[in-house]
N, C-alpha and C. Protein backbone atom coordinates (compact mmCIF):
# COMPACT_ATOMS: atom_id res chain seq x y z
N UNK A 1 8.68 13.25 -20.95
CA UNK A 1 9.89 13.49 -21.70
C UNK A 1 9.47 14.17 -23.00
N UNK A 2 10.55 15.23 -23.24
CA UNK A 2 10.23 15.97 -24.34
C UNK A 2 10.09 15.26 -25.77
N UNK A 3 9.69 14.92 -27.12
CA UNK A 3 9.51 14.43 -27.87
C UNK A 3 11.49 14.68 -28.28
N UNK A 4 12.26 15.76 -28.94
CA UNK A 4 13.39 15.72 -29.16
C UNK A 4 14.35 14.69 -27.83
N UNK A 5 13.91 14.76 -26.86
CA UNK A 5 14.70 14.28 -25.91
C UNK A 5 14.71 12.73 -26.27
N UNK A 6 13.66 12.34 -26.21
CA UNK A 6 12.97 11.16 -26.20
C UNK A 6 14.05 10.15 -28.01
N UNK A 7 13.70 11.45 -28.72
CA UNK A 7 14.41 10.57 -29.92
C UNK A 7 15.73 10.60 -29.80
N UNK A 8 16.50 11.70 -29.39
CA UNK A 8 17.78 11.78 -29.16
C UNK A 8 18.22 10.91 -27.92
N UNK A 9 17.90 9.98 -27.34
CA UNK A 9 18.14 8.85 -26.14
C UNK A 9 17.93 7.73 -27.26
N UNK A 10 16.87 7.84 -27.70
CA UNK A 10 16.84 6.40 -28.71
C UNK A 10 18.04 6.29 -29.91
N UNK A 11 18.06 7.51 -30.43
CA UNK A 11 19.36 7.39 -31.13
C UNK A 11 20.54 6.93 -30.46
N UNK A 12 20.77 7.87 -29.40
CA UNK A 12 22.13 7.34 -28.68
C UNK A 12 22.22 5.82 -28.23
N UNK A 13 20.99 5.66 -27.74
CA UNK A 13 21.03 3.97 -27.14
C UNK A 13 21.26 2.81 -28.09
N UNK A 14 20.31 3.47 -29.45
CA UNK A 14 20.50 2.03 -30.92
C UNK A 14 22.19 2.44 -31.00
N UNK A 15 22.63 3.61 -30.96
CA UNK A 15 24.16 3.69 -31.55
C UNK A 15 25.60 3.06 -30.54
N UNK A 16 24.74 3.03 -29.55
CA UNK A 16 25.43 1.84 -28.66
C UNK A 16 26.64 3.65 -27.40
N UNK A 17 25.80 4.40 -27.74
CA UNK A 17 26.00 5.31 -26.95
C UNK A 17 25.17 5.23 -25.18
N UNK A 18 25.46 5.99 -24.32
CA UNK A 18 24.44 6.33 -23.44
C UNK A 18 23.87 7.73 -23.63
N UNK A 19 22.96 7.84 -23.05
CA UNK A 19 21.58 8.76 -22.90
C UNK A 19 22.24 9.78 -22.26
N UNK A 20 22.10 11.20 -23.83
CA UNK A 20 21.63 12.55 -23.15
C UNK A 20 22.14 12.45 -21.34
N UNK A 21 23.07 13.51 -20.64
CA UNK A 21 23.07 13.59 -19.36
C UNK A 21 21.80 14.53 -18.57
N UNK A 22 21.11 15.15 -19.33
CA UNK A 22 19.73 15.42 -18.94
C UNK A 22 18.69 14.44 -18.66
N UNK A 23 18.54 13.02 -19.49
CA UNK A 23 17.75 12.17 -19.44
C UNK A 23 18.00 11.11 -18.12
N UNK A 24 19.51 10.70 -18.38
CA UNK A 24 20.20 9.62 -17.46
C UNK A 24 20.48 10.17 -16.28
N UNK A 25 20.44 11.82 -15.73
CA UNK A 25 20.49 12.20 -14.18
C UNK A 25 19.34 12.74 -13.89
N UNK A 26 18.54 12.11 -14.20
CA UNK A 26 16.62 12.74 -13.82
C UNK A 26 16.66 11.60 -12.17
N UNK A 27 16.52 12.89 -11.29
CA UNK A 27 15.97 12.05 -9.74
C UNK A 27 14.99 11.58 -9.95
N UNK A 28 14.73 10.51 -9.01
CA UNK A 28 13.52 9.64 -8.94
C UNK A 28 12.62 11.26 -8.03
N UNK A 29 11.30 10.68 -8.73
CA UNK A 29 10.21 11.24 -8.36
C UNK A 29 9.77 11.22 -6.61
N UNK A 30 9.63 12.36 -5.96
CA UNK A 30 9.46 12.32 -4.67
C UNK A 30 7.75 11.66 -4.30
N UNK A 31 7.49 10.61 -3.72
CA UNK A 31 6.09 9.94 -3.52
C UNK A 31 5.48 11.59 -3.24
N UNK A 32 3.75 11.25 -3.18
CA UNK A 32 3.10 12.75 -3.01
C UNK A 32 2.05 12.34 -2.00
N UNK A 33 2.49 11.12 -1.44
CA UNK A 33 2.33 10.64 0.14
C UNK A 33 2.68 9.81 0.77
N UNK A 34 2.43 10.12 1.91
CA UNK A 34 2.94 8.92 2.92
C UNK A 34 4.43 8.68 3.96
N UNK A 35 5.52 10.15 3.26
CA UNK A 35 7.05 10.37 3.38
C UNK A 35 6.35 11.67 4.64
N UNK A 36 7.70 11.88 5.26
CA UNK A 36 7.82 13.22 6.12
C UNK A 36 7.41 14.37 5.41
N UNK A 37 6.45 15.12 5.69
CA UNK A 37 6.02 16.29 5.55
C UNK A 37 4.62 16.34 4.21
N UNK A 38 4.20 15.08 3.86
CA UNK A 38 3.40 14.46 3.16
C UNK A 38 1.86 14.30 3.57
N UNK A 39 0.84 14.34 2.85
CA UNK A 39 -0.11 13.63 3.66
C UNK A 39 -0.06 11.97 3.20
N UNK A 40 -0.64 11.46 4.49
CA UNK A 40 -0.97 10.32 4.90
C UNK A 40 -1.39 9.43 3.18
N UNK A 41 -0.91 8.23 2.94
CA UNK A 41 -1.38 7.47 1.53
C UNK A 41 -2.95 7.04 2.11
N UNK A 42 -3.62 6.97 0.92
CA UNK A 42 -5.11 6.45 1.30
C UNK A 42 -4.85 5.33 1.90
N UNK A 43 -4.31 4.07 1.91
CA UNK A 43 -4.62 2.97 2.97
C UNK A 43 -3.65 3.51 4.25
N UNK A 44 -2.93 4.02 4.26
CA UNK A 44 -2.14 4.58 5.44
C UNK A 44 -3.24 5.68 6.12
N UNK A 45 -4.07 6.19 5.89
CA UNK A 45 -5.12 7.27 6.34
C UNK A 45 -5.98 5.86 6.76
N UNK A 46 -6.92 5.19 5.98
CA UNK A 46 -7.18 4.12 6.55
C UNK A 46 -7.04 3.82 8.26
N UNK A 47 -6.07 2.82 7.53
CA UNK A 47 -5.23 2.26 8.65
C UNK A 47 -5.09 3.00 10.18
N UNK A 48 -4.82 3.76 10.01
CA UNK A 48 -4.76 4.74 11.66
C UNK A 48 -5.82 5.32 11.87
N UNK A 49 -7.17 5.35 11.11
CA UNK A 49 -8.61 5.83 11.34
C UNK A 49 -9.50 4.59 12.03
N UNK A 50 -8.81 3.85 11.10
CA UNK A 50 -9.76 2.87 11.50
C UNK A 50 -9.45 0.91 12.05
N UNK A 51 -8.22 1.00 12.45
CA UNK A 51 -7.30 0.40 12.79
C UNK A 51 -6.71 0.39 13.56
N UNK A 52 -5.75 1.24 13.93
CA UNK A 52 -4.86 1.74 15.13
C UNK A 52 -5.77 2.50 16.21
N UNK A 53 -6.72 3.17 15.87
CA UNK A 53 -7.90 3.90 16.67
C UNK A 53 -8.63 2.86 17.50
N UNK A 54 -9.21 1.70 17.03
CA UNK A 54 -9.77 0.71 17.43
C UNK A 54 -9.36 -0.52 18.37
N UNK A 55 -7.88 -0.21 17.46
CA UNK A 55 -6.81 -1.36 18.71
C UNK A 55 -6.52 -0.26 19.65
N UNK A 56 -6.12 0.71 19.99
CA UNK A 56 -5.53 1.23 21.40
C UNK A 56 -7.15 1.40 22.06
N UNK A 57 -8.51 1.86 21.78
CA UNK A 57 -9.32 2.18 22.61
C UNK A 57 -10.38 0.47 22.79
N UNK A 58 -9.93 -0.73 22.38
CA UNK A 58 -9.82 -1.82 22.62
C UNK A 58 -11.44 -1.71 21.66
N UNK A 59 -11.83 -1.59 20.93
CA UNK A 59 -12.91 -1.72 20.31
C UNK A 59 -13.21 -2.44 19.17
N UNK A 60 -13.37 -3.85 19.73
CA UNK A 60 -13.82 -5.17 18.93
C UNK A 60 -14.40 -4.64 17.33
N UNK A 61 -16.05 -4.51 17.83
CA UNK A 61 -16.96 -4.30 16.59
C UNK A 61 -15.73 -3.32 15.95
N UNK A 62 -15.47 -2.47 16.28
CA UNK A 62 -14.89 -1.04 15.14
C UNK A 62 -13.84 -1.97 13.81
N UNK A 63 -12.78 -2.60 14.96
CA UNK A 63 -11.94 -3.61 14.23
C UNK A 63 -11.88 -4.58 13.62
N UNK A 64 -13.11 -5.01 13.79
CA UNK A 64 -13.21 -6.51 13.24
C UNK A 64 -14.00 -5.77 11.82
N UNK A 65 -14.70 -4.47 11.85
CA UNK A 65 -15.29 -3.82 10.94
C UNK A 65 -14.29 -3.61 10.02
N UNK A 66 -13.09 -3.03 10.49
CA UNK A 66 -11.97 -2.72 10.14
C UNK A 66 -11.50 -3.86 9.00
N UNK A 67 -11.17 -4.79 9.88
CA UNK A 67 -10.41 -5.73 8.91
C UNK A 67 -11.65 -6.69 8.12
N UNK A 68 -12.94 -6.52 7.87
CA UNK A 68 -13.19 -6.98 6.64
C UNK A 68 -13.69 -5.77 5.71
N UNK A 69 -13.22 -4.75 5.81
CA UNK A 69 -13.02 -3.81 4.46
C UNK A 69 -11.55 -4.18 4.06
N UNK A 70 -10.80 -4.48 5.48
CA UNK A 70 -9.44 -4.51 4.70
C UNK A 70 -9.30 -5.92 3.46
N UNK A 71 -10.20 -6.82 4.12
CA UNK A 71 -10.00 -8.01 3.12
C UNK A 71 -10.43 -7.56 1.83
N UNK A 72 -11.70 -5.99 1.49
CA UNK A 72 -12.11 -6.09 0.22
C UNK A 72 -11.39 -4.90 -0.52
N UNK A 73 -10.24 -4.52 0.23
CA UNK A 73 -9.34 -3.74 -0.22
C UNK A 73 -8.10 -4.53 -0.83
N UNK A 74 -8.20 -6.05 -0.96
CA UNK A 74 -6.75 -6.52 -1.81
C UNK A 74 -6.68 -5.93 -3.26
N UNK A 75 -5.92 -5.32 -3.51
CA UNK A 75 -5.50 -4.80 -5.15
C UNK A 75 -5.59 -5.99 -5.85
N UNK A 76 -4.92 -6.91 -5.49
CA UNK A 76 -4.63 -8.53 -6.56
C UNK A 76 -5.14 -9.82 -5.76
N UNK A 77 -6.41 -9.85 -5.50
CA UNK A 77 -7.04 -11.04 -4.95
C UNK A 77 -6.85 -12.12 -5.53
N UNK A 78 -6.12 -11.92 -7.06
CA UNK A 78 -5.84 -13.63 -7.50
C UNK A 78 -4.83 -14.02 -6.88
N UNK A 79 -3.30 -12.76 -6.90
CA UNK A 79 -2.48 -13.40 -6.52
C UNK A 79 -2.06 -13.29 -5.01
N UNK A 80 -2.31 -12.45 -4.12
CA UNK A 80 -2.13 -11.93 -2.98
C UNK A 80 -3.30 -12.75 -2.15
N UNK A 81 -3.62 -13.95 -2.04
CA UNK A 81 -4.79 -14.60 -1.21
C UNK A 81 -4.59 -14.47 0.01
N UNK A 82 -3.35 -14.27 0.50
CA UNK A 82 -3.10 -14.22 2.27
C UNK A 82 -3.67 -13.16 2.91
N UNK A 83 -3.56 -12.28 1.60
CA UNK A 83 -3.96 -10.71 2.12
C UNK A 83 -5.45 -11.27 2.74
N UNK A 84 -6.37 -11.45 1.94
CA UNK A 84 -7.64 -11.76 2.34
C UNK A 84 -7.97 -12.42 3.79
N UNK A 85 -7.62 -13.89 3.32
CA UNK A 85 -7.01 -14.81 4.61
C UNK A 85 -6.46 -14.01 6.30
N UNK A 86 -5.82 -13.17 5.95
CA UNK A 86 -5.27 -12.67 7.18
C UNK A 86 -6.19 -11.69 7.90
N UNK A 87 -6.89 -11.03 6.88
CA UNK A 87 -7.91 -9.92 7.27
C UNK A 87 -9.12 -10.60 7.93
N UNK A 88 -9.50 -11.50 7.21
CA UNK A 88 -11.04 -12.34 8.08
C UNK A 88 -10.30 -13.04 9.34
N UNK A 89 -9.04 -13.43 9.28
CA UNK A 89 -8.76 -14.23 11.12
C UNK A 89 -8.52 -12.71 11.43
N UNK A 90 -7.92 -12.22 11.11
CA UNK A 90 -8.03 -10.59 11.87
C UNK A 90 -9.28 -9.94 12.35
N UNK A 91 -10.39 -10.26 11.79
CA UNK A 91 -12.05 -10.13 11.84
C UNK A 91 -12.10 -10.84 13.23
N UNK A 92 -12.11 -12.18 12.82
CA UNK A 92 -12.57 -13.50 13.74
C UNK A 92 -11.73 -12.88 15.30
N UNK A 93 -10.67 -12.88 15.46
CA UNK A 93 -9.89 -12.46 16.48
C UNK A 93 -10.55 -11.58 16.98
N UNK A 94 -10.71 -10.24 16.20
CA UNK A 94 -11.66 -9.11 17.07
C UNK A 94 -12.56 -9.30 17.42
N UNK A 95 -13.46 -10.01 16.48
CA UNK A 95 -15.40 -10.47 16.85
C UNK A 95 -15.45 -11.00 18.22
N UNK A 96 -13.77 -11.74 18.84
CA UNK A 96 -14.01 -12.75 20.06
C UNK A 96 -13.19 -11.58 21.03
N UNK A 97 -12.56 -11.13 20.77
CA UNK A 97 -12.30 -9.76 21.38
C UNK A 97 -10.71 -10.34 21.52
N UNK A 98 -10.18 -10.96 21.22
CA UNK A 98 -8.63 -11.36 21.08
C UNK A 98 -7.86 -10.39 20.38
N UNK A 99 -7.52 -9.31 21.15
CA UNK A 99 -6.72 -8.19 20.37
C UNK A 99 -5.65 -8.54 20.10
N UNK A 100 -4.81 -9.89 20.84
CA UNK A 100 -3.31 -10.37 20.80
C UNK A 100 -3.20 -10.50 19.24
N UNK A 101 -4.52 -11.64 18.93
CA UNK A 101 -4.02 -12.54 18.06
C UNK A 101 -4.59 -11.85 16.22
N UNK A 102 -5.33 -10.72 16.78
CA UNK A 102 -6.07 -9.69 15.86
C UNK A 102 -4.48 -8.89 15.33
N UNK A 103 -3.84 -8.51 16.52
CA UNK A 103 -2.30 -7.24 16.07
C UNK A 103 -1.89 -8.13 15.39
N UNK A 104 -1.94 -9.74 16.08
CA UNK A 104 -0.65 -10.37 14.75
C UNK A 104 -0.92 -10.69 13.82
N UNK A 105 -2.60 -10.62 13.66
CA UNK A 105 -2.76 -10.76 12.11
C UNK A 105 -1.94 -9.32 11.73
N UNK A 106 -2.45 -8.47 11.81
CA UNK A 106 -1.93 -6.87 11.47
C UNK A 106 -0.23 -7.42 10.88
N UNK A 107 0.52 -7.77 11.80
CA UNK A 107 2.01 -7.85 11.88
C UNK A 107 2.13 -8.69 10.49
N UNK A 108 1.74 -9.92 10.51
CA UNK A 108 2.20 -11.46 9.07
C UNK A 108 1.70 -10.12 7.99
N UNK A 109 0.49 -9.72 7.57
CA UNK A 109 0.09 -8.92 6.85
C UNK A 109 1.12 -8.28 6.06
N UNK A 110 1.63 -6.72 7.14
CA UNK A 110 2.92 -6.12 7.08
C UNK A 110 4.12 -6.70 6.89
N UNK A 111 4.66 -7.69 7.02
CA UNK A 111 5.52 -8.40 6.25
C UNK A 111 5.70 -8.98 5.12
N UNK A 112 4.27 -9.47 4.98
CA UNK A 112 4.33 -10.26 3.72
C UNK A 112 3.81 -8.46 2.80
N UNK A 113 3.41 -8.36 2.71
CA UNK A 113 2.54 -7.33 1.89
C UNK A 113 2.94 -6.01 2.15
N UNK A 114 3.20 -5.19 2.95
CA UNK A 114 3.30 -4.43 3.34
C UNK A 114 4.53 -3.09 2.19
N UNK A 115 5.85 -3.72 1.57
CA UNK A 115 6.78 -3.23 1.02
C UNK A 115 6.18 -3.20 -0.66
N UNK A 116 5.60 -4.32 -0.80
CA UNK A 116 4.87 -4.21 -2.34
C UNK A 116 3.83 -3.39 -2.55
N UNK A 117 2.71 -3.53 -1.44
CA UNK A 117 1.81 -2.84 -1.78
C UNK A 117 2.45 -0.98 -1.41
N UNK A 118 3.24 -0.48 -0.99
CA UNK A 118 3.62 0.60 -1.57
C UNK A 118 4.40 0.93 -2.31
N UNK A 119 5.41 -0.12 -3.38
CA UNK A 119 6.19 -0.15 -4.43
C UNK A 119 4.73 -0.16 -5.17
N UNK A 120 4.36 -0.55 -5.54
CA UNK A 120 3.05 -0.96 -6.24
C UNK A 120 1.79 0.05 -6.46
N UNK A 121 1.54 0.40 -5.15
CA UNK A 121 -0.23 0.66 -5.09
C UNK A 121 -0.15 1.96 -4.04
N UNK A 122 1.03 2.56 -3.54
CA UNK A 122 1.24 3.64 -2.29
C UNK A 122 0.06 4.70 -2.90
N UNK A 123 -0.04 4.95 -3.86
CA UNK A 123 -1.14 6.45 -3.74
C UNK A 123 -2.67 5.98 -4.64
N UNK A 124 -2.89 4.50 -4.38
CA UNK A 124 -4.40 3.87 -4.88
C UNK A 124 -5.42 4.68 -4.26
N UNK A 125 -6.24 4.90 -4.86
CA UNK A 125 -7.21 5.01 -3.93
C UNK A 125 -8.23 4.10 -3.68
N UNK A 126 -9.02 4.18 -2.01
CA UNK A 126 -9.71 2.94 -1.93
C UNK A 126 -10.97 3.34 -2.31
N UNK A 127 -11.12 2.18 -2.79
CA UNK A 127 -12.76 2.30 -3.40
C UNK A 127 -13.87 2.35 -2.16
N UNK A 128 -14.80 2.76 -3.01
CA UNK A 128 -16.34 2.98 -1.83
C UNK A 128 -16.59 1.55 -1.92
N UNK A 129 -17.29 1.00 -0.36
CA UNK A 129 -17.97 -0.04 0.05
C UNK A 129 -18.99 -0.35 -1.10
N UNK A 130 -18.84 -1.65 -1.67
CA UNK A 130 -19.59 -2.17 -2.60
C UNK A 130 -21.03 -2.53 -2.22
């Protein structure tokens, strides 16, 4: 926001006015991934490299590889602990070759986590293996 813009909204707002119609009809910002015609968000590139690839060609080691990077990919390990939690039985499931019970880790994951971490974190990037 332009510096004049910026003071002329603050004026109007202390004066018990509303904001400049330049300021107050600004569209929300289009994401710069992950939408139709977008590339892929870094955990969404992830995810279908090394995830979805592994579950359709049934490949244990790849997935169970899979989901303990995903456990060291939680953004908020203090507060998000399930995230973690879900990724190592997601591990454990693949290591025994239980793809059933490996997808449904995938699934609780995506529900619980899934809408925040792209309100939140959609264009993070993931860090290199520690």
């Amino acid at each position: 926001m332009k510096r004049g813009v910026a003071i002329t909204t603050l004026l109007c707002l202390a004066a018990g006015a509303s904001a400049p119609s330049s300021v107050a009809s600004a569209a929300p910002v289009a994401p710069a991934c992950g939408s139709p015609g977008k590339p892929p968000c870094p955990l969404q590139r992830f995810m279908r490299a090394h995830v979805s690839a592994p579950l359709a060609n049934r490949d244990a080691q790849a997935l169970a590889t899979a989901f303990e990077r995903i456990a060291q990919l939680n953004p908020k390990p203090d507060t998000w602990k399930n995230w973690s939690t879900l990724a190592e039985q997601g591990a454990r499931a693949a290591t025994s070759g239980d793809f059933h019970s490996a997808k449904r880790r995938c699934g609780r994951c995506h529900r619980q986590f899934r809408a925040r971490y792209i309100r939140e974190f959609r264009d993070r990037r993931l860090v290199a293996k520690p």
